[in-house]
Protein backbone atom coordinates (compact mmCIF):
# COMPACT_ATOMS: atom_id res chain seq x y z
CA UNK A 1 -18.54 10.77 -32.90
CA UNK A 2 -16.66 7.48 -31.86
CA UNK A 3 -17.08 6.86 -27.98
CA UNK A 4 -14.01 4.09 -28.37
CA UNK A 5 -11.37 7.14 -29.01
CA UNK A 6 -12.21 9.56 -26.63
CA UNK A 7 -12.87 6.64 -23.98
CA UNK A 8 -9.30 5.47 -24.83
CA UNK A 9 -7.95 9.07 -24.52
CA UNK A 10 -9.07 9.69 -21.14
CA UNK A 11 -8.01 6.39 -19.80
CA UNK A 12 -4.41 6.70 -21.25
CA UNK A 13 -4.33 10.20 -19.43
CA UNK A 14 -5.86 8.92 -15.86
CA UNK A 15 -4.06 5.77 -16.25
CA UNK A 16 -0.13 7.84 -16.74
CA UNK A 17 -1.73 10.60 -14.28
CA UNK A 18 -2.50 8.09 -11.59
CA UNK A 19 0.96 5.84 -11.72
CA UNK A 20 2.96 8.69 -11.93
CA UNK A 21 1.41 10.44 -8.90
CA UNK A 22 1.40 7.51 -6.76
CA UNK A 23 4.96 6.91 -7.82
CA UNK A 24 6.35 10.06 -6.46
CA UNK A 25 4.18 9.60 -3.19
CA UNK A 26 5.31 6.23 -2.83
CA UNK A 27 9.02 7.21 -3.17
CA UNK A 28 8.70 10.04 -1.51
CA UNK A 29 7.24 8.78 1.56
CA UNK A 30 8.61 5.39 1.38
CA UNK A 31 12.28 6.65 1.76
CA UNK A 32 11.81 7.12 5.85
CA UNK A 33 10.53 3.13 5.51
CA UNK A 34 13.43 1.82 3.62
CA UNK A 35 16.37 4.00 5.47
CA UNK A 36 15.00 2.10 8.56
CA UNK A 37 15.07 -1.35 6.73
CA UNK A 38 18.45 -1.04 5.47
CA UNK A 39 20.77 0.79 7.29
CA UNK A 40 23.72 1.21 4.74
CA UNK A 41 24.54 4.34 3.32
CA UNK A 42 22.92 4.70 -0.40
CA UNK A 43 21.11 1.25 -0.20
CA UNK A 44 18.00 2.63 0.90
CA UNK A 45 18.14 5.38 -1.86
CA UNK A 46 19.62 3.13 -4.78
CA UNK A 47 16.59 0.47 -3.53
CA UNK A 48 14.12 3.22 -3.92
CA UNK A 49 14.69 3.55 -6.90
CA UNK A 50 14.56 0.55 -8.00
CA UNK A 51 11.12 0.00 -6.23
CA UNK A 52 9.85 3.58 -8.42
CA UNK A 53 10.74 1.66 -11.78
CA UNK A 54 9.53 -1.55 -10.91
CA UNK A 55 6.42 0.19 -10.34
CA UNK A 56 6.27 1.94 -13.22
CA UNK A 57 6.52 -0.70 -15.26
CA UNK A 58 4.03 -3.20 -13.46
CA UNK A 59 1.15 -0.17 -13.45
CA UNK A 60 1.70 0.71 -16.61
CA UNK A 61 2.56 -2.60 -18.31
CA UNK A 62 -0.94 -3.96 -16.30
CA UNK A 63 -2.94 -0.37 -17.33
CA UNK A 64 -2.13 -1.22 -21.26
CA UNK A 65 -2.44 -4.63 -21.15
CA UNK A 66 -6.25 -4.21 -20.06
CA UNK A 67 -6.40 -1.28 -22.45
CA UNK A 68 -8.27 -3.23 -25.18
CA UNK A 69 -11.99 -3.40 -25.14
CA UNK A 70 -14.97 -3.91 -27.34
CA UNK A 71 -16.78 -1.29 -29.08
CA UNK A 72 -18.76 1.67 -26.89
CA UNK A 73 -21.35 2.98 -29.06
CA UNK A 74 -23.39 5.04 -26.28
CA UNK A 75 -21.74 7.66 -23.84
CA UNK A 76 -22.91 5.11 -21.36
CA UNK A 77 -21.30 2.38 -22.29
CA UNK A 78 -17.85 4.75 -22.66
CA UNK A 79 -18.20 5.88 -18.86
CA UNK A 80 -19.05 2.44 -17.59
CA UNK A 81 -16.18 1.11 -19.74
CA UNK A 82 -13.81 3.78 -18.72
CA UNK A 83 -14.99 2.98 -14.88
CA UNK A 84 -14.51 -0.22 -14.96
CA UNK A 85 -11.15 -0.28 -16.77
CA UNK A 86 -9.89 2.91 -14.03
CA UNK A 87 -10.90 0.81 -11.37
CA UNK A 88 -9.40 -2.77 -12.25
CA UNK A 89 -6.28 -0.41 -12.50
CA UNK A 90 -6.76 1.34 -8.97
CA UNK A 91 -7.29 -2.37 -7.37
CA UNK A 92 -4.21 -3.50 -8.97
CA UNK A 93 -1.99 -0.89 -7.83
CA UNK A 94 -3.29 -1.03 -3.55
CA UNK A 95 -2.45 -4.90 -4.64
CA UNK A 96 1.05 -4.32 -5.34
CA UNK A 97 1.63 -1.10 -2.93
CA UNK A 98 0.14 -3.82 -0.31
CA UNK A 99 2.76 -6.35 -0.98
CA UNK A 100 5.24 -4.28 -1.45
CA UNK A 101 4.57 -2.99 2.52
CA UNK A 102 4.06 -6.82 3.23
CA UNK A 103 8.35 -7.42 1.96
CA UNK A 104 9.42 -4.63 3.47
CA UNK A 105 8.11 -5.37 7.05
CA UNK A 106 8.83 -8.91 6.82
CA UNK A 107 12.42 -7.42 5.56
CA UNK A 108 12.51 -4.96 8.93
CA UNK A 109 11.26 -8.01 11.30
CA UNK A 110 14.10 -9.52 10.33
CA UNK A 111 16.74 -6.67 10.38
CA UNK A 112 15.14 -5.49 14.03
CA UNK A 113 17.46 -5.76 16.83
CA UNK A 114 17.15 -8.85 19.57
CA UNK A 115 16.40 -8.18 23.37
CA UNK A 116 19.60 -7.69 25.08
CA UNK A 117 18.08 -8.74 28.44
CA UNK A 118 15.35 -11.55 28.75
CA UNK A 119 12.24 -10.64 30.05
CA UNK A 120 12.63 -11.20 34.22
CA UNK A 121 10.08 -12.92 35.76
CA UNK A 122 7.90 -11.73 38.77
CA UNK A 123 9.16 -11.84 42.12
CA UNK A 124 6.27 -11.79 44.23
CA UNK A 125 2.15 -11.55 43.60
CA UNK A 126 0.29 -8.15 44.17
CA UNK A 127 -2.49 -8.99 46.17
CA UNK A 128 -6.16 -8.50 44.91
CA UNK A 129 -7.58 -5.57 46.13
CA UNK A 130 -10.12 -5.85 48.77
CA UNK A 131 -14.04 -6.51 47.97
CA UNK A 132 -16.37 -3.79 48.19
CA UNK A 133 -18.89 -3.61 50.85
CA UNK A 134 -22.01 -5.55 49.15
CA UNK A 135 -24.59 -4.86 51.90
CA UNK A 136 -27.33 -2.60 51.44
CA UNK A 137 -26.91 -1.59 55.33
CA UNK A 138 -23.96 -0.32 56.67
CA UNK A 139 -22.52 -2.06 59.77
């Protein structure tokens, strides 16, 4: 029985399983996100999109470009190949969710309204309250 195939199997699934459910959870709850970024009718739904495809094709352009591997002649070997190529993909899609979060709140900073009023500064000090009584005898 050839390890290599059935390694290569289960990765293909896990990889398209794991982009595609992030991908809908991503656009899904990113909407709220981006319809507070951009305020324009459609622009937060049309950019959405855009962000889903991106995505799709970084993941999965990233998950078979590190498809490739050497031989995995032991059911060990498969698993701790299959691991390690599952998790290099995991690390590299928190990567890009991360910095896609990163744009979008330096995008918001920017879009954020400006005080209308300045802050006003303090017209007189609040005393400190008084000290306790320290003694060990009262007076």
């Amino acid at each position: 029985m050839d390890f290599l195939v059935i390694t290569y199997a289960v990765y293909s699934a896990a990889a398209l399983a794991l982009t595609g459910v992030l991908a809908r959870t991503l656009f899904r709850n990113g909407k709220v996100f981006l319809e507070d970024v951009f305020e324009q009718d459609g622009l937060a739904d049309a950019v959405n999109h855009l962000l889903v495809v991106g995505f799709y094709m970084l993941n999965l352009g990233y998950a078979f470009l590190i498809f490739q591997t050497n031989n995995a002649s032991t059911p060990v070997e498969a698993i701790e190949l299959l691991v390690t190529k599952l998790g290099a993909l995991l690390l590299s899609l928190g990567v890009i969710h991360f910095v896609n979060i990163a744009v979008f709140w330096k995008l918001r900073g920017r879009s954020a309204p400006e005080l209308e009023y300045a802050p006003i500064n303090p017209t007189s000090l609040v005393p400190p309250p008084p000290a306790p009584n320290t003694s060990v005898f009262p007076a």
